[in-house]
PDB file of N, CA and C in Angstrom:
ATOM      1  N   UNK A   1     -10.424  26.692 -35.359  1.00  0.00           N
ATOM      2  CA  UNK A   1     -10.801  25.297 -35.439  1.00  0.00           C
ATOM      3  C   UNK A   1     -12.321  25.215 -35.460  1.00  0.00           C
ATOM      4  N   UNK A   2     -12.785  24.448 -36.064  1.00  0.00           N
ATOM      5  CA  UNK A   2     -14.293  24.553 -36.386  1.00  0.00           C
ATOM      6  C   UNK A   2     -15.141  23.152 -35.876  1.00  0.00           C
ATOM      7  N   UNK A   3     -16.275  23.357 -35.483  1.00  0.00           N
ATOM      8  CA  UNK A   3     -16.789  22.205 -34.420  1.00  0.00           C
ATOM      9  C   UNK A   3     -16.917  21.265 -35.490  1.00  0.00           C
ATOM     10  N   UNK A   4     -16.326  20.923 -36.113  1.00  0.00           N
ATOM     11  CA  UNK A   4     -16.103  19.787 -36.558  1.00  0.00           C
ATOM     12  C   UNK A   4     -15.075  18.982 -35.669  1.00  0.00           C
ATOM     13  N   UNK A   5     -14.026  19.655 -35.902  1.00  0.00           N
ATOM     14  CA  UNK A   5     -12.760  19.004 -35.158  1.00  0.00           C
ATOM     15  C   UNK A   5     -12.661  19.319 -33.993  1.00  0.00           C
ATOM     16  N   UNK A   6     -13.152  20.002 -33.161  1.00  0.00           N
ATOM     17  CA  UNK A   6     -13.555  20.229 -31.828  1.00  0.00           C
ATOM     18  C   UNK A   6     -14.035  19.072 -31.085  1.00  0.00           C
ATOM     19  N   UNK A   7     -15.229  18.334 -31.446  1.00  0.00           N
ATOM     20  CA  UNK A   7     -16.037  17.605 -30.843  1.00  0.00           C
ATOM     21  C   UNK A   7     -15.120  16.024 -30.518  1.00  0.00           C
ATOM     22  N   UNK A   8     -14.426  15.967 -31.619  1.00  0.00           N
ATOM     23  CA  UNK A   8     -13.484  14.526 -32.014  1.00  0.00           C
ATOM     24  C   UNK A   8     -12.665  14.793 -31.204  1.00  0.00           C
ATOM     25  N   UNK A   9     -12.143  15.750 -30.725  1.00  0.00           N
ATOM     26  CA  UNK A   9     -10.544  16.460 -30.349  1.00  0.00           C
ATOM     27  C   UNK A   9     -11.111  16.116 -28.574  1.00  0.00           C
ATOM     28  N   UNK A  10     -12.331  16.533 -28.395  1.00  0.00           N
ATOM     29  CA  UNK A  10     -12.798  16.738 -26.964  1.00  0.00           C
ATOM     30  C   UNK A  10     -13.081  15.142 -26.500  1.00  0.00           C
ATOM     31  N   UNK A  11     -13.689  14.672 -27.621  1.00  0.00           N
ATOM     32  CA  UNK A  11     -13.936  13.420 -27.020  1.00  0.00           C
ATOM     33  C   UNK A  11     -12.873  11.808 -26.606  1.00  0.00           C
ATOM     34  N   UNK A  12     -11.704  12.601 -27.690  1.00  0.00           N
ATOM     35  CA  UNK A  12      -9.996  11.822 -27.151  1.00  0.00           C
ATOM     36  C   UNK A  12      -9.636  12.307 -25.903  1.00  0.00           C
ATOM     37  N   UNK A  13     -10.341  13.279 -25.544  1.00  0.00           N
ATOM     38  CA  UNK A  13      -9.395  13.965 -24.204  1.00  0.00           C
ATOM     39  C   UNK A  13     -10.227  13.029 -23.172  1.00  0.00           C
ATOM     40  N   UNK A  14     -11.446  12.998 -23.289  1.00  0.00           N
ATOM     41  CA  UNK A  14     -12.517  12.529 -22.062  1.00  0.00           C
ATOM     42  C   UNK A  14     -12.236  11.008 -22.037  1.00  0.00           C
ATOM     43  N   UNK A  15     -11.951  10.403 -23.061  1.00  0.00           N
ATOM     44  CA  UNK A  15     -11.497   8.785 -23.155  1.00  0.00           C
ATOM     45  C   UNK A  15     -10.456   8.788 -22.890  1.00  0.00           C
ATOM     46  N   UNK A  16      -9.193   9.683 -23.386  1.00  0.00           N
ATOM     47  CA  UNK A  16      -8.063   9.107 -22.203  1.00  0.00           C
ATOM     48  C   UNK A  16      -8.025   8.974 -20.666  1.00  0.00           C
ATOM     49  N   UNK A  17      -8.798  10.409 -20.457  1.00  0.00           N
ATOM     50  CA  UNK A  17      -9.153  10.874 -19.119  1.00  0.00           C
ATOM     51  C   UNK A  17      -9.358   9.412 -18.423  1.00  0.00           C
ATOM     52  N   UNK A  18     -10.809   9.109 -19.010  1.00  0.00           N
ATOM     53  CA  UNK A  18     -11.600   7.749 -18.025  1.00  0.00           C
ATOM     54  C   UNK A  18     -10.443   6.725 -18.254  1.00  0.00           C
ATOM     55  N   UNK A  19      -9.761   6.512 -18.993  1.00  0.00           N
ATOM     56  CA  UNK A  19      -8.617   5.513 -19.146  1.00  0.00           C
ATOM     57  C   UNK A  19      -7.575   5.560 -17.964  1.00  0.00           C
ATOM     58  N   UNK A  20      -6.936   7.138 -18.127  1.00  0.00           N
ATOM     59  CA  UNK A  20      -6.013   7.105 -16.913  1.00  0.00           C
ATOM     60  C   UNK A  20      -5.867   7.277 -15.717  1.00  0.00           C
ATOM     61  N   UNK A  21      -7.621   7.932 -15.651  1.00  0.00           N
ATOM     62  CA  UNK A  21      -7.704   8.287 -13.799  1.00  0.00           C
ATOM     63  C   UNK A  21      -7.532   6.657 -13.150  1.00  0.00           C
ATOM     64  N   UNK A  22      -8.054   6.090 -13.264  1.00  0.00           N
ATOM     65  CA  UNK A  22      -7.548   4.883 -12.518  1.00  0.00           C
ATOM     66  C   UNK A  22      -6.643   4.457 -11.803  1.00  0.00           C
ATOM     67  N   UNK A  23      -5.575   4.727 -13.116  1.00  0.00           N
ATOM     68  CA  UNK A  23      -4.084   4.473 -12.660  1.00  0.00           C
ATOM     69  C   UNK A  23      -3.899   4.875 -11.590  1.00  0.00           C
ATOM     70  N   UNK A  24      -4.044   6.471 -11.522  1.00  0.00           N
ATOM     71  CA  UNK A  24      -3.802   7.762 -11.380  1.00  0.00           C
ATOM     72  C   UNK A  24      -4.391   7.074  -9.188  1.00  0.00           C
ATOM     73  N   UNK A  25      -5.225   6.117  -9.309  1.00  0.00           N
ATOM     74  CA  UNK A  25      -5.834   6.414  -8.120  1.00  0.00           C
ATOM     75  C   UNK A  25      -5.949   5.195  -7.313  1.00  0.00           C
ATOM     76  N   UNK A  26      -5.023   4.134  -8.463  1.00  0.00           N
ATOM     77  CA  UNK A  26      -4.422   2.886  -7.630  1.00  0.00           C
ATOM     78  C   UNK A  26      -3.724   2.614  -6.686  1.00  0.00           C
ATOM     79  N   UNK A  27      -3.580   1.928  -5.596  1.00  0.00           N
ATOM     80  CA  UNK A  27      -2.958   1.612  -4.665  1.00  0.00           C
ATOM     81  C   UNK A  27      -1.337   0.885  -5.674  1.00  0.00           C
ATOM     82  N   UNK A  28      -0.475   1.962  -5.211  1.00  0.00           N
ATOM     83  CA  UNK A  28       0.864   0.851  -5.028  1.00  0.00           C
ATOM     84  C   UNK A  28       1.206  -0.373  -5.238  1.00  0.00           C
ATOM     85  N   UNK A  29       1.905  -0.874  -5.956  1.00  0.00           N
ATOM     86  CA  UNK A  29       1.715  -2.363  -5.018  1.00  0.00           C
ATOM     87  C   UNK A  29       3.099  -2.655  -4.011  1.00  0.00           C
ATOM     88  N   UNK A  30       2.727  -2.844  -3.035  1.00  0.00           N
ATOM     89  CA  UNK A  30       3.448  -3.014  -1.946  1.00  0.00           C
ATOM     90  C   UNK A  30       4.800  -3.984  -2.272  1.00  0.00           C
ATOM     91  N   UNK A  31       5.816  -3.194  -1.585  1.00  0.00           N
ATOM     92  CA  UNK A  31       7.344  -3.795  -1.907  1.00  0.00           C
ATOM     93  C   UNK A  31       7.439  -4.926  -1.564  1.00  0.00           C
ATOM     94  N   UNK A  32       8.361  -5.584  -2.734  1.00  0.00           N
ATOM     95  CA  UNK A  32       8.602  -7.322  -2.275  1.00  0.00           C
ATOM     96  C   UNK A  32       9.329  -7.427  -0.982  1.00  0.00           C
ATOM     97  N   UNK A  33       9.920  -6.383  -0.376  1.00  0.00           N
ATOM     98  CA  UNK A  33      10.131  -6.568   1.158  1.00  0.00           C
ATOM     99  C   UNK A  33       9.947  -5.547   2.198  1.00  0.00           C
ATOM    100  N   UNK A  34       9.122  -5.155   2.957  1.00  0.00           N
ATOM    101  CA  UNK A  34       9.045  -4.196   3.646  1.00  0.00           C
ATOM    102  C   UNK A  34      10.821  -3.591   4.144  1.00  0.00           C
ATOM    103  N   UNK A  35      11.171  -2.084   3.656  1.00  0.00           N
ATOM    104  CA  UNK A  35      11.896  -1.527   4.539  1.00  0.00           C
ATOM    105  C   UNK A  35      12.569  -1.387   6.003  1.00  0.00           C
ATOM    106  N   UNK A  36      10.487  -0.695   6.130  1.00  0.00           N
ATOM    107  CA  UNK A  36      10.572  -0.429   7.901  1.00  0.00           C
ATOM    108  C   UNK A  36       9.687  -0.871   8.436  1.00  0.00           C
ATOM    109  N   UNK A  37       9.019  -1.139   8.939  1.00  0.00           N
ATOM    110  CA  UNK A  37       7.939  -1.704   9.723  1.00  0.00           C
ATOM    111  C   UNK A  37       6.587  -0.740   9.859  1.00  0.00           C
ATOM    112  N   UNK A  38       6.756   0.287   9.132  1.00  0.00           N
ATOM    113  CA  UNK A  38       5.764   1.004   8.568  1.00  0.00           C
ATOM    114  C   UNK A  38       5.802   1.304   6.869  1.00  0.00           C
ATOM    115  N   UNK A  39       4.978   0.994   6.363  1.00  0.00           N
ATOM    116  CA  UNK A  39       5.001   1.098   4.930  1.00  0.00           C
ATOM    117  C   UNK A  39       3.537   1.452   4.090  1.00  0.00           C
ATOM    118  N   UNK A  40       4.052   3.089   4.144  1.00  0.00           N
ATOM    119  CA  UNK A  40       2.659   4.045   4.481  1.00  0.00           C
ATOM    120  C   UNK A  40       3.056   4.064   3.022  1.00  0.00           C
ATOM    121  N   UNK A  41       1.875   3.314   2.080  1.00  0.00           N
ATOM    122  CA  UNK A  41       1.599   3.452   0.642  1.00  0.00           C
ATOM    123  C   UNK A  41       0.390   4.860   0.122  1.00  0.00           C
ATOM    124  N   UNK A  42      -0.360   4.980   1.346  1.00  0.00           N
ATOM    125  CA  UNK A  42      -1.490   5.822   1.313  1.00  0.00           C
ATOM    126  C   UNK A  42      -1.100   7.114   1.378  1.00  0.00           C
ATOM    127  N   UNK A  43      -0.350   7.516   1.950  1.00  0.00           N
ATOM    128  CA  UNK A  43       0.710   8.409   2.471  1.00  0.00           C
ATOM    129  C   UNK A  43      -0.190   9.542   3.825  1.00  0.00           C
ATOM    130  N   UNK A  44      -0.784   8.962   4.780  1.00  0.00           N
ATOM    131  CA  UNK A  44      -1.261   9.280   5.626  1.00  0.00           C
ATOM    132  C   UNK A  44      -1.119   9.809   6.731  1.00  0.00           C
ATOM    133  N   UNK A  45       0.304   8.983   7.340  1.00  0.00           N
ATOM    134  CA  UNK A  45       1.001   8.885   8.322  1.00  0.00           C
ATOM    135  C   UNK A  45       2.163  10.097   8.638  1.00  0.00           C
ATOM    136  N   UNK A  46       2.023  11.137   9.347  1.00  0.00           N
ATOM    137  CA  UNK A  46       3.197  11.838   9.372  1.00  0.00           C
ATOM    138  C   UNK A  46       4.376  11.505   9.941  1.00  0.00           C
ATOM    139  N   UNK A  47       5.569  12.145   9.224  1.00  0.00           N
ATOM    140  CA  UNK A  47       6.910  11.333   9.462  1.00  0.00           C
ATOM    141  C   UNK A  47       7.370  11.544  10.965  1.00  0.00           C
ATOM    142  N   UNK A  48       7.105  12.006  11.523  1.00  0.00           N
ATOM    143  CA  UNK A  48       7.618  12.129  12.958  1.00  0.00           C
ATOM    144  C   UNK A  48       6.457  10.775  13.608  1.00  0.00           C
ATOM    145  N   UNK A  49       5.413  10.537  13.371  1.00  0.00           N
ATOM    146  CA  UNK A  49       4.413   9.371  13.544  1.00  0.00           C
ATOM    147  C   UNK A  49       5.007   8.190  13.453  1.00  0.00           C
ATOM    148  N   UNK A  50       5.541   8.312  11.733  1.00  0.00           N
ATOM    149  CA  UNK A  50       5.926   7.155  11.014  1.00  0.00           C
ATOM    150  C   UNK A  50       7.266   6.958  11.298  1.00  0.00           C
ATOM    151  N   UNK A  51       8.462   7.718  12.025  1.00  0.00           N
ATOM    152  CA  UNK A  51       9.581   7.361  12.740  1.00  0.00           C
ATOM    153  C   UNK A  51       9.346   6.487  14.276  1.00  0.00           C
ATOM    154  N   UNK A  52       8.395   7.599  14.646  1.00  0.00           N
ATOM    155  CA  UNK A  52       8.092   6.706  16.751  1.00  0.00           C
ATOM    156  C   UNK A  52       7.412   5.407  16.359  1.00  0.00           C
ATOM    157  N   UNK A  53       6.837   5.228  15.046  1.00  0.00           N
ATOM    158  CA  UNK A  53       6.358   3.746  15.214  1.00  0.00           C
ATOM    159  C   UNK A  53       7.350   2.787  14.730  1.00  0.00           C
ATOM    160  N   UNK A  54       8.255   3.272  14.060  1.00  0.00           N
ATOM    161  CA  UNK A  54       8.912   2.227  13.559  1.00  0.00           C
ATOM    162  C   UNK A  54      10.142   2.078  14.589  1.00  0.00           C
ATOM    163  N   UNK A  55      10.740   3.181  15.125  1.00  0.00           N
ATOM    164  CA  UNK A  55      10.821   2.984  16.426  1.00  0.00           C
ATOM    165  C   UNK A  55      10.879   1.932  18.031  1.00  0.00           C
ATOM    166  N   UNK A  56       9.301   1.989  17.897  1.00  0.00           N
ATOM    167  CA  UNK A  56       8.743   1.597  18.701  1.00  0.00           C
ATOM    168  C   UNK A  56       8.211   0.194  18.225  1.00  0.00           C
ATOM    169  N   UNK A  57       8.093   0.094  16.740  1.00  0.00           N
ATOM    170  CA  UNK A  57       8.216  -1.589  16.676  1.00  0.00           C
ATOM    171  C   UNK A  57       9.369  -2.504  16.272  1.00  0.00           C
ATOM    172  N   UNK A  58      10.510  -1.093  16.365  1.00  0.00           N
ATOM    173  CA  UNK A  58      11.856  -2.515  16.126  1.00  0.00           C
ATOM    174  C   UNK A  58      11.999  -2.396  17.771  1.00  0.00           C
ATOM    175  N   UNK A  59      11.942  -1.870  18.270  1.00  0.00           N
ATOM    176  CA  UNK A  59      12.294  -1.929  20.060  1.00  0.00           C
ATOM    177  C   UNK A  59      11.449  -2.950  20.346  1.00  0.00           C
ATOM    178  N   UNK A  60      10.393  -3.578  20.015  1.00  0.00           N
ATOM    179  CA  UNK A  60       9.266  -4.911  20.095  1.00  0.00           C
ATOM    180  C   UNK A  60       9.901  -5.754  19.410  1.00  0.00           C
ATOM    181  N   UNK A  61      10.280  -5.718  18.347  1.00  0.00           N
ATOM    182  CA  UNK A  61      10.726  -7.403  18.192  1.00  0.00           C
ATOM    183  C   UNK A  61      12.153  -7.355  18.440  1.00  0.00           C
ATOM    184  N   UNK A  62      13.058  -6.499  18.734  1.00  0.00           N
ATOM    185  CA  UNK A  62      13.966  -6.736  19.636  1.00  0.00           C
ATOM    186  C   UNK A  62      13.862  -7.471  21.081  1.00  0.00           C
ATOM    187  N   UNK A  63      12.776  -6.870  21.815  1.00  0.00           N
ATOM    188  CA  UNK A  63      12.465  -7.722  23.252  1.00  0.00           C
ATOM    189  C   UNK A  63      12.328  -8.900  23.386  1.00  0.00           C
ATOM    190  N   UNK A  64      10.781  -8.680  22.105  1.00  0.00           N
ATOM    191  CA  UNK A  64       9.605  -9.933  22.426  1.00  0.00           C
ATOM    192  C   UNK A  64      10.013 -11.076  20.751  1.00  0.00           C
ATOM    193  N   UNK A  65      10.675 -10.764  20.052  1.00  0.00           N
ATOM    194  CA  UNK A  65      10.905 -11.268  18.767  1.00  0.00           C
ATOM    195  C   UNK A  65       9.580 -11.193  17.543  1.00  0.00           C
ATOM    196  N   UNK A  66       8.488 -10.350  18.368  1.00  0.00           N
ATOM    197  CA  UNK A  66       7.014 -10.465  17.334  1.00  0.00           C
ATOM    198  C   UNK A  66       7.595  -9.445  16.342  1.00  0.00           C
ATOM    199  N   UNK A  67       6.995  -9.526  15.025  1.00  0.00           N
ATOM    200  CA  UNK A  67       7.390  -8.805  14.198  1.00  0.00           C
ATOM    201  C   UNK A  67       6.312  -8.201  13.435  1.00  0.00           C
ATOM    202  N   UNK A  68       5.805  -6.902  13.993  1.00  0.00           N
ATOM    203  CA  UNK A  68       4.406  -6.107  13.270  1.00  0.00           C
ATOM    204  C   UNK A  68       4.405  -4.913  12.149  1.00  0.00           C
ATOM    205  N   UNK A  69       4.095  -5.354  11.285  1.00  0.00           N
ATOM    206  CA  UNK A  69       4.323  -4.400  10.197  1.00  0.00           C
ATOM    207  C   UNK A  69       2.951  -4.023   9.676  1.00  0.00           C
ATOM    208  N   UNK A  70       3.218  -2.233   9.819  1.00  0.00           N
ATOM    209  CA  UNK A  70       1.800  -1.820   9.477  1.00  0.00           C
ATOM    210  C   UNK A  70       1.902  -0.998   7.955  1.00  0.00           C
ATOM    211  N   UNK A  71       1.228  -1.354   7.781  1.00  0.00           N
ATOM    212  CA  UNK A  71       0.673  -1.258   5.990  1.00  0.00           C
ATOM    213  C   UNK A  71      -0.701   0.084   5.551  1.00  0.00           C
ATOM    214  N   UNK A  72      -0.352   1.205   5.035  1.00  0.00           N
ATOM    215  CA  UNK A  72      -1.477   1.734   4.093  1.00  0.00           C
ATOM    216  C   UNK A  72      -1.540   1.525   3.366  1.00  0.00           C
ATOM    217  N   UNK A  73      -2.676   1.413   2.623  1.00  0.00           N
ATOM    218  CA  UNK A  73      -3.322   1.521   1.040  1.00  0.00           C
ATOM    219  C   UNK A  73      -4.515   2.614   0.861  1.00  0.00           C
ATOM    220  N   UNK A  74      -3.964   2.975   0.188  1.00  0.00           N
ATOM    221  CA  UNK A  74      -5.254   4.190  -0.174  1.00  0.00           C
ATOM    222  C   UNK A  74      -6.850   3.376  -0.699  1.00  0.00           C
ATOM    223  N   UNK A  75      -6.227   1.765  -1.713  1.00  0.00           N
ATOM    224  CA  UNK A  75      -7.857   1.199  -1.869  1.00  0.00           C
ATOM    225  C   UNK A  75      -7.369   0.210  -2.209  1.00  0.00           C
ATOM    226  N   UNK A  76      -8.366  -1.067  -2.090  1.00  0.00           N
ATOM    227  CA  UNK A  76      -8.072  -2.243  -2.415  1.00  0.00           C
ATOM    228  C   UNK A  76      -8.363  -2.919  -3.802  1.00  0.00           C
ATOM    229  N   UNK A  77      -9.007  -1.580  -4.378  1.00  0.00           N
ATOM    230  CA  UNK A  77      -8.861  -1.823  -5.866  1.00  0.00           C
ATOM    231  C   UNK A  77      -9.982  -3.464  -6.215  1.00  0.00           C
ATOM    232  N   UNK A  78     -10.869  -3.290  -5.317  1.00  0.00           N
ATOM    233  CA  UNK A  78     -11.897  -4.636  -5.322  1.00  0.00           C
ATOM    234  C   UNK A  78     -11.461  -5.578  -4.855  1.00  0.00           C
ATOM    235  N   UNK A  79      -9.906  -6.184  -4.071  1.00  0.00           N
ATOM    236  CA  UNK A  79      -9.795  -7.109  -3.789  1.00  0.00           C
ATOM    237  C   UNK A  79     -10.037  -7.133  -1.884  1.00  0.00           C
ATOM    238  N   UNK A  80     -10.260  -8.471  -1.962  1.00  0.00           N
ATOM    239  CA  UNK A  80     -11.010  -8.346  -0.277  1.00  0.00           C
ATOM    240  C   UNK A  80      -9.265  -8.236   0.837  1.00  0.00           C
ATOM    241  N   UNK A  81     -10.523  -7.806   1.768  1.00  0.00           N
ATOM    242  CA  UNK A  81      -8.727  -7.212   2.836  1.00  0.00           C
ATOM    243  C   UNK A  81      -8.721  -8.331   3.215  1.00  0.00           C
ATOM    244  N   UNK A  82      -8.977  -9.676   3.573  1.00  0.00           N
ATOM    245  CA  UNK A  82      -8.174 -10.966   3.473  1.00  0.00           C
ATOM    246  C   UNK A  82      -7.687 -11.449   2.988  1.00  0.00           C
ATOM    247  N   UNK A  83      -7.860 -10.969   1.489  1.00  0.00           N
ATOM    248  CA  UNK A  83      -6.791 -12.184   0.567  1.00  0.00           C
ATOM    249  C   UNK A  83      -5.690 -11.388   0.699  1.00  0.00           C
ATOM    250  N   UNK A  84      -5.505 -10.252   0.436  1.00  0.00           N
ATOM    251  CA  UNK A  84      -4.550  -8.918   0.526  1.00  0.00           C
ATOM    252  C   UNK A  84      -3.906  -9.290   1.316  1.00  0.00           C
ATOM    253  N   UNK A  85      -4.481  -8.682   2.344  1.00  0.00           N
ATOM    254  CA  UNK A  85      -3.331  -9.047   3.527  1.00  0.00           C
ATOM    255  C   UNK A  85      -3.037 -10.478   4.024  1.00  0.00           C
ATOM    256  N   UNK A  86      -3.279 -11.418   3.918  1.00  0.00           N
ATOM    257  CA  UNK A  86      -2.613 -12.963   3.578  1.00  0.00           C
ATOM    258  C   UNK A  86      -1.658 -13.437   2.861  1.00  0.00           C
ATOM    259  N   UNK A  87      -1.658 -12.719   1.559  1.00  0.00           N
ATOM    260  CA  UNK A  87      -0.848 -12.740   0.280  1.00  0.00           C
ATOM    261  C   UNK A  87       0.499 -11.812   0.766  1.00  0.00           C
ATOM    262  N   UNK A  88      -0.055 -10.338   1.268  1.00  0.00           N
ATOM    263  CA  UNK A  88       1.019  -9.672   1.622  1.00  0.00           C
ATOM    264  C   UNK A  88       2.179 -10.526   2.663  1.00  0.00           C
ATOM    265  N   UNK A  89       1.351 -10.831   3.647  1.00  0.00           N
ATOM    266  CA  UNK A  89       1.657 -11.027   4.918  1.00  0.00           C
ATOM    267  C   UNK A  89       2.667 -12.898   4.473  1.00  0.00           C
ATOM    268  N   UNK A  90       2.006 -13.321   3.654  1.00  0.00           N
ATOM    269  CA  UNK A  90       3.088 -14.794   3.459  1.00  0.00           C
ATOM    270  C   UNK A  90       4.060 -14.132   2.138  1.00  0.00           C
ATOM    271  N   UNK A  91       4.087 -13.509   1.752  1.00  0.00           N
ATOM    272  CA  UNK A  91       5.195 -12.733   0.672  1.00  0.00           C
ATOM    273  C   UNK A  91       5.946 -11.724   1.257  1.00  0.00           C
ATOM    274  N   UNK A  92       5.577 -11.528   2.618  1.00  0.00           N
ATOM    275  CA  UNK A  92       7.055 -10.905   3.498  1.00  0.00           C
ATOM    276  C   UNK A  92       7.544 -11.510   4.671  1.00  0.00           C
ATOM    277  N   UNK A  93       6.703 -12.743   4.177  1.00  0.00           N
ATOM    278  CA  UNK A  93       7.212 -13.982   5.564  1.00  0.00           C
ATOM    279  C   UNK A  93       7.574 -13.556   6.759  1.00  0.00           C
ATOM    280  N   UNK A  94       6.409 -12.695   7.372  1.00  0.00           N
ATOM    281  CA  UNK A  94       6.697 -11.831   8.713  1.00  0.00           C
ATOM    282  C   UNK A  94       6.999 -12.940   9.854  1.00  0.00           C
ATOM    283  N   UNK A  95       7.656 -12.213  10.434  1.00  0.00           N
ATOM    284  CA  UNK A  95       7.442 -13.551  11.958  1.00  0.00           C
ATOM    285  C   UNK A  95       8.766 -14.118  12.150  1.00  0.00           C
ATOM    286  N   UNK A  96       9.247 -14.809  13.020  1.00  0.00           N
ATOM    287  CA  UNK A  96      10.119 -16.596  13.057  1.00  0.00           C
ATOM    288  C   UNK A  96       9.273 -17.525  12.538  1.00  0.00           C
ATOM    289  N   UNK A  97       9.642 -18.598  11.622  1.00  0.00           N
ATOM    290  CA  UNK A  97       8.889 -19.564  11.294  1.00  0.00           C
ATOM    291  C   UNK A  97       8.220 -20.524  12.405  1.00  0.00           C
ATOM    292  N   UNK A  98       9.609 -20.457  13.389  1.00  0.00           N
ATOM    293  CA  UNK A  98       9.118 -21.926  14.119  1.00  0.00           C
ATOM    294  C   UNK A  98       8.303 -20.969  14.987  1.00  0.00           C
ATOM    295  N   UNK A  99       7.399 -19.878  15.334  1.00  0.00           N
ATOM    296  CA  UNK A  99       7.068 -19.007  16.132  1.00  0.00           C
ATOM    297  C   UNK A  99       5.454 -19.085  15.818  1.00  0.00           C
ATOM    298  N   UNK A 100       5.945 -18.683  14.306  1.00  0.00           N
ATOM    299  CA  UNK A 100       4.667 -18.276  14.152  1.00  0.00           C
ATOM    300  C   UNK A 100       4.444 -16.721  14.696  1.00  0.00           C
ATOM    301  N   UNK A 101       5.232 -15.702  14.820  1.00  0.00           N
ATOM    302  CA  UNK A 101       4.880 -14.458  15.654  1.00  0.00           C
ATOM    303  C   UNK A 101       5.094 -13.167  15.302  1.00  0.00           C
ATOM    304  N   UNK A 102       4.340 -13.085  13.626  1.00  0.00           N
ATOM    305  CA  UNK A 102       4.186 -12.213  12.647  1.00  0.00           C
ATOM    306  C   UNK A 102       2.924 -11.250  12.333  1.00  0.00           C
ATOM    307  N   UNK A 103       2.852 -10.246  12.780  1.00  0.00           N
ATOM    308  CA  UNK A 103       1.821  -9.764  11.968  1.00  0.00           C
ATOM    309  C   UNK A 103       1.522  -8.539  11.194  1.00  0.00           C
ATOM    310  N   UNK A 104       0.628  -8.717  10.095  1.00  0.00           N
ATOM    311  CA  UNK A 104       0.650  -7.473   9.576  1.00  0.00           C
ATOM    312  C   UNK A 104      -0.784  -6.717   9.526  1.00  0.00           C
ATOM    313  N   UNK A 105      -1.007  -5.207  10.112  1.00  0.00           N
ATOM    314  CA  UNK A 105      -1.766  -4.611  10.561  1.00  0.00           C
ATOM    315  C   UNK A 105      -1.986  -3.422   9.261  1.00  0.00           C
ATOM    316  N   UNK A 106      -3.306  -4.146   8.349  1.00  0.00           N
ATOM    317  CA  UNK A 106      -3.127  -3.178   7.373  1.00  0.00           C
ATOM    318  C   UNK A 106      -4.601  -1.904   7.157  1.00  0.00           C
TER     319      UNK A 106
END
């Protein structure tokens, strides 16, 4: 192959590249309903961690009825951690309504 077609050939590779790392390094987007009360998107959390907490927060809103759901993200992808977690947090309608006694710890 002769640097003719070399240079063209190299420079499709480097533009897909910058195209798909992105993807490649986006946060998830978090399930329309949390599972478990841990919902490690980042994947941070080890599973013996991520069992005693979930665990240990259905044994809490069993007692006390609060309902805490903790959330990773690897990045927020530019959006601010308030709107995020506001948006998250009223799109999994954490809590009792008449309570008010929801939260999400992201």
């Amino acid at each position: 192959m002769s640097l003719r077609y070399k240079i063209p050939t190299l420079l499709l590779v480097v533009l897909f590249l910058f195209i798909t790392l992105p993807a490649w390094a986006a946060t998830p987007e978090p399930p329309a309903k949390p599972a478990n009360y841990v919902v490690d998107l980042a994947s941070i959390i080890d599973p013996a961690s991520e069992r005693g907490l979930n665990n240990y927060l259905r044994e809490l809103e069993e007692k006390t009825t609060a309902q805490l759901i903790v959330l990773t993200i690897k990045s927020l992808d530019g959006e601010s951690i308030d709107g995020f977690s506001i948006e998250t947090a009223e799109r999994w309608r954490l809590g009792q309504k008449d309570k008010d006694n929801g939260v999400l710890f992201t």
